[in-house]
N, C-alpha and C. Protein backbone atom coordinates (compact mmCIF):
# COMPACT_ATOMS: atom_id res chain seq x y z
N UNK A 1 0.32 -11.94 17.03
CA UNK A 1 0.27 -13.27 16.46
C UNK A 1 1.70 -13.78 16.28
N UNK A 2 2.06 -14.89 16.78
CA UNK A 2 3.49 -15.39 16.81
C UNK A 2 3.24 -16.51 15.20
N UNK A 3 4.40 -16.90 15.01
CA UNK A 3 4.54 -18.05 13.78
C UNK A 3 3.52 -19.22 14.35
N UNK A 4 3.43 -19.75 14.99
CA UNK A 4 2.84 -20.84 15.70
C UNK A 4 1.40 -20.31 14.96
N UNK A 5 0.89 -18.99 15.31
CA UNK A 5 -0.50 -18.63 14.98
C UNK A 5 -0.78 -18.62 13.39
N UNK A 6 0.28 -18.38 12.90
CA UNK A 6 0.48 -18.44 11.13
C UNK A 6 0.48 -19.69 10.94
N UNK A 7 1.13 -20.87 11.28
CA UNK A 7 0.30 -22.04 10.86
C UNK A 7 -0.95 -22.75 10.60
N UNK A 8 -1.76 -22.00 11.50
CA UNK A 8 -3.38 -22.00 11.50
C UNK A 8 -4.03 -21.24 10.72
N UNK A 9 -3.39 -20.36 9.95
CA UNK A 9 -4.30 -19.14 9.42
C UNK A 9 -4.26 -19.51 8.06
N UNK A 10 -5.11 -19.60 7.69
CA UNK A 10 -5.25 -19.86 6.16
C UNK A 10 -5.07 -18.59 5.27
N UNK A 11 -5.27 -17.49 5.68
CA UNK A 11 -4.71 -16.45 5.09
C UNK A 11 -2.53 -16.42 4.75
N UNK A 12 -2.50 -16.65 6.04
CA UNK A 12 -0.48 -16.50 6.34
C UNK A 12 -0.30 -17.95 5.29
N UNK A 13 -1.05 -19.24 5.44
CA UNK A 13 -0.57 -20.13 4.80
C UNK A 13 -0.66 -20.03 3.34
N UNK A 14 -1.60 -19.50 2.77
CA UNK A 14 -1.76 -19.05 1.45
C UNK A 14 -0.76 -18.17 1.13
N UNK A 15 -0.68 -17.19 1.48
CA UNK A 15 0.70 -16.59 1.45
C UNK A 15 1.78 -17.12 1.12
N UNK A 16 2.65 -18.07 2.16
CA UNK A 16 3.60 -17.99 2.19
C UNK A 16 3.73 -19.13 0.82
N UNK A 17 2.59 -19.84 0.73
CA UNK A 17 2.43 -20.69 -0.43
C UNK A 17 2.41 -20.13 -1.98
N UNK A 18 2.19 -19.38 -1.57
CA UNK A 18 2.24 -18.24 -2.95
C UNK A 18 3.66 -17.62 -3.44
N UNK A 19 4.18 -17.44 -2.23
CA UNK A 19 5.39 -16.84 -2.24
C UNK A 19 6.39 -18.04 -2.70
N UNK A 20 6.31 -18.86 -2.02
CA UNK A 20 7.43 -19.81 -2.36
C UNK A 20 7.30 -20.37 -3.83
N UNK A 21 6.00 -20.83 -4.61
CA UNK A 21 5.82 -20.57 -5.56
C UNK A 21 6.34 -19.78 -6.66
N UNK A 22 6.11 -18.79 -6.53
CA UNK A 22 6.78 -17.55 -7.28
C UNK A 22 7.60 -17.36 -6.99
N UNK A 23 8.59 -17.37 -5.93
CA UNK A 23 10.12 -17.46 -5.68
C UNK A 23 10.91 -18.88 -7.03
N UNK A 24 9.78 -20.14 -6.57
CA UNK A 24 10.27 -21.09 -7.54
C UNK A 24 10.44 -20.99 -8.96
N UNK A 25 9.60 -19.71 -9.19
CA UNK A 25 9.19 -19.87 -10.87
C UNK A 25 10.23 -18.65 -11.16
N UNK A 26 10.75 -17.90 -10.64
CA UNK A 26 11.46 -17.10 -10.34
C UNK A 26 12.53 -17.43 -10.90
N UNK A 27 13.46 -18.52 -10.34
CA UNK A 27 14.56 -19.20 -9.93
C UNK A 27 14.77 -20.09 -11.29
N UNK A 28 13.15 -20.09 -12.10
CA UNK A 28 13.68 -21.27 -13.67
C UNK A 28 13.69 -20.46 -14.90
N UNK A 29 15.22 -20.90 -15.27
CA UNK A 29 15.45 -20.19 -16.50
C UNK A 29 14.96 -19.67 -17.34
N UNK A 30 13.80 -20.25 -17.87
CA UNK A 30 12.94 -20.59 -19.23
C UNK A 30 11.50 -19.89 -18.64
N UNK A 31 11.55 -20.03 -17.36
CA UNK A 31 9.98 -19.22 -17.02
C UNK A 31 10.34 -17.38 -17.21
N UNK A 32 11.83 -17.57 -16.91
CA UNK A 32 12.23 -15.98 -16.55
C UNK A 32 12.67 -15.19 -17.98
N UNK A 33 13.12 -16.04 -18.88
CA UNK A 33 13.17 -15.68 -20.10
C UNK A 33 11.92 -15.00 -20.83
N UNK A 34 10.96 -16.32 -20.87
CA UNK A 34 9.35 -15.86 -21.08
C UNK A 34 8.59 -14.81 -20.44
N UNK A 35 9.13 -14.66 -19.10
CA UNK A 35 8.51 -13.34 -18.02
C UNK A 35 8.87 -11.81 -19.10
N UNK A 36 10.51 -12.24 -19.40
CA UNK A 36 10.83 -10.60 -19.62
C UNK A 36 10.63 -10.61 -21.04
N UNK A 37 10.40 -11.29 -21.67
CA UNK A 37 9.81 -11.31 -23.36
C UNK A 37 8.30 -10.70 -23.27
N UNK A 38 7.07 -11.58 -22.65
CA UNK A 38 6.01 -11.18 -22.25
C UNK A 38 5.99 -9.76 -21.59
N UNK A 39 6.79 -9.57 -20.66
CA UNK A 39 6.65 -8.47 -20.09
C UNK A 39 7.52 -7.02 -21.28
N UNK A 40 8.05 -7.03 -21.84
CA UNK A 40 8.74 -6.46 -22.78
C UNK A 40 7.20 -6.07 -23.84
N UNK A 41 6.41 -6.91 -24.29
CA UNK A 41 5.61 -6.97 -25.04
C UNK A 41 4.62 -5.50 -24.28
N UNK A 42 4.30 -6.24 -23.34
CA UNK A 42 3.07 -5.50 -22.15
C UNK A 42 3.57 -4.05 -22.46
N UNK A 43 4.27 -4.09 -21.83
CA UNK A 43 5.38 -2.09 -22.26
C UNK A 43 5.62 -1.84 -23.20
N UNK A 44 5.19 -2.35 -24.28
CA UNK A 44 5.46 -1.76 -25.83
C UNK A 44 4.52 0.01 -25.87
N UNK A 45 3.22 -0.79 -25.13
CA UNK A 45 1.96 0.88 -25.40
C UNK A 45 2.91 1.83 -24.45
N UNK A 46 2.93 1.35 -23.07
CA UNK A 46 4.19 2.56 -22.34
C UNK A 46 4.83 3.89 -22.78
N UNK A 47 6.03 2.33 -23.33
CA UNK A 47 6.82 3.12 -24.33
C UNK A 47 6.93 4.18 -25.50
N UNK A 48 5.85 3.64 -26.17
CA UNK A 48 5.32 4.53 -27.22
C UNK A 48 4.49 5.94 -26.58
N UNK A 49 4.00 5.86 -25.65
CA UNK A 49 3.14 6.87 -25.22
C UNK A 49 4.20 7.87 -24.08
N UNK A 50 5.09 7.10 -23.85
CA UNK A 50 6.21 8.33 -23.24
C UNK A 50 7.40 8.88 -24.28
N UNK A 51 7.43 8.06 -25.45
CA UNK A 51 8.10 8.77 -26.43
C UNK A 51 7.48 9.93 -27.42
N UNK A 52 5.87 9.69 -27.22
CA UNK A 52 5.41 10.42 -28.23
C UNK A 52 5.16 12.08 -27.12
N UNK A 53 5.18 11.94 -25.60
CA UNK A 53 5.32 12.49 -24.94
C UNK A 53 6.37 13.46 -25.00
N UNK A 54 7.70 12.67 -24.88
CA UNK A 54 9.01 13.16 -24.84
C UNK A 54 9.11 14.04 -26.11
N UNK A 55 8.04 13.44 -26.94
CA UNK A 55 8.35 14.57 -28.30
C UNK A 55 7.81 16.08 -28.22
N UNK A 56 6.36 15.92 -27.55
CA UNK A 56 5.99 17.14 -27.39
C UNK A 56 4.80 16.92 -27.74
N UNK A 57 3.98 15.93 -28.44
CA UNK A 57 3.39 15.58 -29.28
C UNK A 57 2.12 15.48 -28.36
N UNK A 58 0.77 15.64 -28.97
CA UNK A 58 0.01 14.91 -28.61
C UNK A 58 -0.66 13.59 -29.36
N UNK A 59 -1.74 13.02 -29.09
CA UNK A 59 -2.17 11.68 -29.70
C UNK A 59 -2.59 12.11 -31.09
N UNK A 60 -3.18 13.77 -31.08
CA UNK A 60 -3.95 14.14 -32.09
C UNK A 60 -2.96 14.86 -33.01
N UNK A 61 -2.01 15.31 -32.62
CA UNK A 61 -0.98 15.24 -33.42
C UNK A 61 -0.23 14.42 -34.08
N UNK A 62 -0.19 13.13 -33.66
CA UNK A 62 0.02 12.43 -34.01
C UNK A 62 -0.51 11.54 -35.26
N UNK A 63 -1.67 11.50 -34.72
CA UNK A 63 -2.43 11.04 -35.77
C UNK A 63 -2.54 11.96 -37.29
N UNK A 64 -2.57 13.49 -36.86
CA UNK A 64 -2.78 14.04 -38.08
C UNK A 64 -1.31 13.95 -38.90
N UNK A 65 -0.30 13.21 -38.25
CA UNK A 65 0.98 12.70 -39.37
C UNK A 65 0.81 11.53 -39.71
N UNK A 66 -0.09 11.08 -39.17
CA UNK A 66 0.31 9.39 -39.93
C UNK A 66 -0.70 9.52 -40.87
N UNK A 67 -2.10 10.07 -40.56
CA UNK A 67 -3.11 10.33 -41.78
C UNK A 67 -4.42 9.16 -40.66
N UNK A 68 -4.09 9.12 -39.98
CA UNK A 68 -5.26 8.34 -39.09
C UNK A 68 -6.19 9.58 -38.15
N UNK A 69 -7.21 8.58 -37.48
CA UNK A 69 -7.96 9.17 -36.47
C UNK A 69 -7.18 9.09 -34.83
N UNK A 70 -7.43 9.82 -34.44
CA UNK A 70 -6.49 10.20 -32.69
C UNK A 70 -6.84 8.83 -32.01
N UNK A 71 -8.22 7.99 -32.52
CA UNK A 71 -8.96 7.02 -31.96
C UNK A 71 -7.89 6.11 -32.36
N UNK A 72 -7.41 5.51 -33.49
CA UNK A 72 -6.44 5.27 -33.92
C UNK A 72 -4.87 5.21 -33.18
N UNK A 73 -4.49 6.62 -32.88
CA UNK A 73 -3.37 6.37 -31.96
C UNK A 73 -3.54 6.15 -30.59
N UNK A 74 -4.93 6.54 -30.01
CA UNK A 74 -5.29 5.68 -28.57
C UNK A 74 -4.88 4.38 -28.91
N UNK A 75 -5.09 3.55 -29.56
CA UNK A 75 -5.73 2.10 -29.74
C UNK A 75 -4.22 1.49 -29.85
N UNK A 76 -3.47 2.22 -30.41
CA UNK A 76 -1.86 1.86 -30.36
C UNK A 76 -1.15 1.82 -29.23
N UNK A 77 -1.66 2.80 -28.07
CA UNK A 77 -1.16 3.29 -27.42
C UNK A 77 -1.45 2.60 -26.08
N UNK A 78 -2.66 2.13 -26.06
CA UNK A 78 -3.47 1.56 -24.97
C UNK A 78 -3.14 0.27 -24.68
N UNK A 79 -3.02 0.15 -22.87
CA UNK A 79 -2.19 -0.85 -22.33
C UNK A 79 -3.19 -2.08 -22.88
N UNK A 80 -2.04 -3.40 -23.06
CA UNK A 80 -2.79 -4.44 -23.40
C UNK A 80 -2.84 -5.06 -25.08
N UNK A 81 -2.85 -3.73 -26.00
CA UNK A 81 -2.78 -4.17 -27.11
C UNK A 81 -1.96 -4.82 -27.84
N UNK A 82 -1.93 -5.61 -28.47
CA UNK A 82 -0.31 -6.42 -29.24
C UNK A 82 -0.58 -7.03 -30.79
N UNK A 83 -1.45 -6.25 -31.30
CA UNK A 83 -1.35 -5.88 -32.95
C UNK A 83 -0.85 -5.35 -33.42
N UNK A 84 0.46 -4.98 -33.06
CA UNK A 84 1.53 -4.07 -33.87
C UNK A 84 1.77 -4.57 -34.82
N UNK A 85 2.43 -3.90 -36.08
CA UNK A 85 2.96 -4.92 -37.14
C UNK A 85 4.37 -3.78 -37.00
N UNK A 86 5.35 -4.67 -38.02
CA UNK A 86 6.49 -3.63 -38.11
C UNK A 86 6.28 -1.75 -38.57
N UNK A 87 5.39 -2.48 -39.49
CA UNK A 87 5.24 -1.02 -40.33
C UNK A 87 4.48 -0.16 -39.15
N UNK A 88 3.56 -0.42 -38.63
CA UNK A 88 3.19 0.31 -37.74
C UNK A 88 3.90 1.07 -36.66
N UNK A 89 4.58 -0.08 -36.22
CA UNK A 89 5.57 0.55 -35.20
C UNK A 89 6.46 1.56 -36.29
N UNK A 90 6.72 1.55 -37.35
CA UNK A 90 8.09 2.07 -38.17
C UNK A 90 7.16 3.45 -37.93
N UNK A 91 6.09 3.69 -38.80
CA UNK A 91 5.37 4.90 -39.18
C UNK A 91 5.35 5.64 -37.89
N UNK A 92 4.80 5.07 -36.87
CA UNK A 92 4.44 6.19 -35.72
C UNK A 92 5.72 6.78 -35.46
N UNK A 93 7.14 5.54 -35.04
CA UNK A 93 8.08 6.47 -34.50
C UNK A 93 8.74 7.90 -35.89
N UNK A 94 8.75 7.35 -36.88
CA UNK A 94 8.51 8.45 -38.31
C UNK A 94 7.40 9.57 -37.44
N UNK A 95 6.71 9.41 -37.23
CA UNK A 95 5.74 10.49 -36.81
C UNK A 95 6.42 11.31 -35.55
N UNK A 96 6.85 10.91 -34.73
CA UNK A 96 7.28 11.37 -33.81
C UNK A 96 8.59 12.38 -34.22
N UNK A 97 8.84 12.22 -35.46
CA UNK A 97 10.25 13.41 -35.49
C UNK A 97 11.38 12.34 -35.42
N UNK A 98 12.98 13.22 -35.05
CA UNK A 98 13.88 12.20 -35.08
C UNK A 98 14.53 12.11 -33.29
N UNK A 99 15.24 11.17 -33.00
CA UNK A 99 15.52 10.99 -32.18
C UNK A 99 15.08 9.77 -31.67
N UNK A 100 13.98 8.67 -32.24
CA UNK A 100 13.78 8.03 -32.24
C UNK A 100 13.93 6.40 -32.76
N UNK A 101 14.06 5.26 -32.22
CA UNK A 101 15.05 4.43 -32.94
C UNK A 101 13.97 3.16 -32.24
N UNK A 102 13.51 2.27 -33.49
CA UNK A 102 13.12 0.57 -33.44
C UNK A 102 14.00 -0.59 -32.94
N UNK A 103 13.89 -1.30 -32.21
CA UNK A 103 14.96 -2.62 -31.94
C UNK A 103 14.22 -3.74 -32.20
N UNK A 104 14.46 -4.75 -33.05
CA UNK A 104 13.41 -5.85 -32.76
C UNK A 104 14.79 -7.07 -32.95
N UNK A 105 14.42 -7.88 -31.78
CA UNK A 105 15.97 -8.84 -31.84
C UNK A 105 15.43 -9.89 -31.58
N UNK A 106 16.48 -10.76 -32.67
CA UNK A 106 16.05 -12.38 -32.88
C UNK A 106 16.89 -12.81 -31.79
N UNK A 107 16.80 -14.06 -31.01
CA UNK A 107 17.11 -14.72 -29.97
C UNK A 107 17.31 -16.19 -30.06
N UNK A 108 18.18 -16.66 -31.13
CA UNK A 108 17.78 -18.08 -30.89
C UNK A 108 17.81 -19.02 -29.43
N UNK A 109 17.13 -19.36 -29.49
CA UNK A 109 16.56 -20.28 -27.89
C UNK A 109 17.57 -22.05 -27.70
N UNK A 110 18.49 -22.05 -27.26
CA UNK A 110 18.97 -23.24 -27.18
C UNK A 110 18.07 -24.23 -26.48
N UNK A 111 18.94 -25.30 -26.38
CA UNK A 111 17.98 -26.76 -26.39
C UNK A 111 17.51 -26.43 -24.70
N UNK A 112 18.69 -26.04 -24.08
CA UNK A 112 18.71 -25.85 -22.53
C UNK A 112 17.55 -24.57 -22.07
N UNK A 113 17.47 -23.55 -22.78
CA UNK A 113 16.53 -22.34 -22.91
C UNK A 113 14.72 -23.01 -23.01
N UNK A 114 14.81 -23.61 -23.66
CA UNK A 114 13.64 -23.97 -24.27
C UNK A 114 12.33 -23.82 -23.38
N UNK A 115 11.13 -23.73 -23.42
CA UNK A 115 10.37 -23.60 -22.51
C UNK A 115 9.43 -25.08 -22.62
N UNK A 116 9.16 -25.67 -21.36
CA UNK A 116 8.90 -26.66 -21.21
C UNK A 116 7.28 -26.45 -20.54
N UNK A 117 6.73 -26.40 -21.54
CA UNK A 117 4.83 -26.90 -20.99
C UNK A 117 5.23 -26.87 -19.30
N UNK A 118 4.28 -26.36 -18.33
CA UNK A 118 3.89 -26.87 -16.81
C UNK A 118 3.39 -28.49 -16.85
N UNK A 119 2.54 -28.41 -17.63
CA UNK A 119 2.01 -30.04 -17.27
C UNK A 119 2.83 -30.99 -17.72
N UNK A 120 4.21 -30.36 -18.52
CA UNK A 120 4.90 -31.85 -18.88
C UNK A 120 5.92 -32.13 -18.26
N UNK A 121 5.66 -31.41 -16.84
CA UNK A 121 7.27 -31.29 -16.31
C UNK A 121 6.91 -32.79 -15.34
């Protein structure tokens, strides 16, 4: 199939429509800011579940330090979730032993940063 044949194909044209797309959204400040904030969030369970790893630990060990059920540290742990509160996050890495360390960082967002609605652009 030459390029000529990719013009016709609604598969190649979807594609490349997709691509250029996401190349575009790529390329804007404020979408890419929001990507790695959002995406930072997503990897919070990850994180926690390769540190409690790195400790030696299992889930059920875990739990029997914080004073919860193992069901409990699944539910922390499991991709997707984002009910953390501080204290939560504080206690588990406490559970895990030492070597372990919290970051939570404020960002003020300038006027230029700002994220601008899709539909109001």
């Amino acid at each position: 199939m030459n390029e000529r044949d990719d013009d016709h194909n609604p598969t190649a044209v979807g594609i490349a429509s997709y691509e250029a797309w996401r190349d575009g959204l790529r390329d804007d400040p404020a979408y890419a800011a929001v990507y790695a904030e959002e995406s930072a969030k997503m990897d919070l369970w990850l994180q926690l579940a390769e540190a409690r790893q790195a400790a030696g630990l299992t889930q059920a060990q875990v739990a029997e330090r914080l004073g919860v059920s193992q069901a409990q540290v699944a539910r922390i742990e499991k991709r997707g979730y984002d009910a953390y509160t501080l204290t939560t996050l504080r206690r588990y890495l406490a559970a895990l032993g030492g070597g372990f360390s919290l970051e939570v960082r404020v960002h003020r967002v300038m006027p230029e940063e700002q994220v601008v609605p899709a539909g109001a652009r």
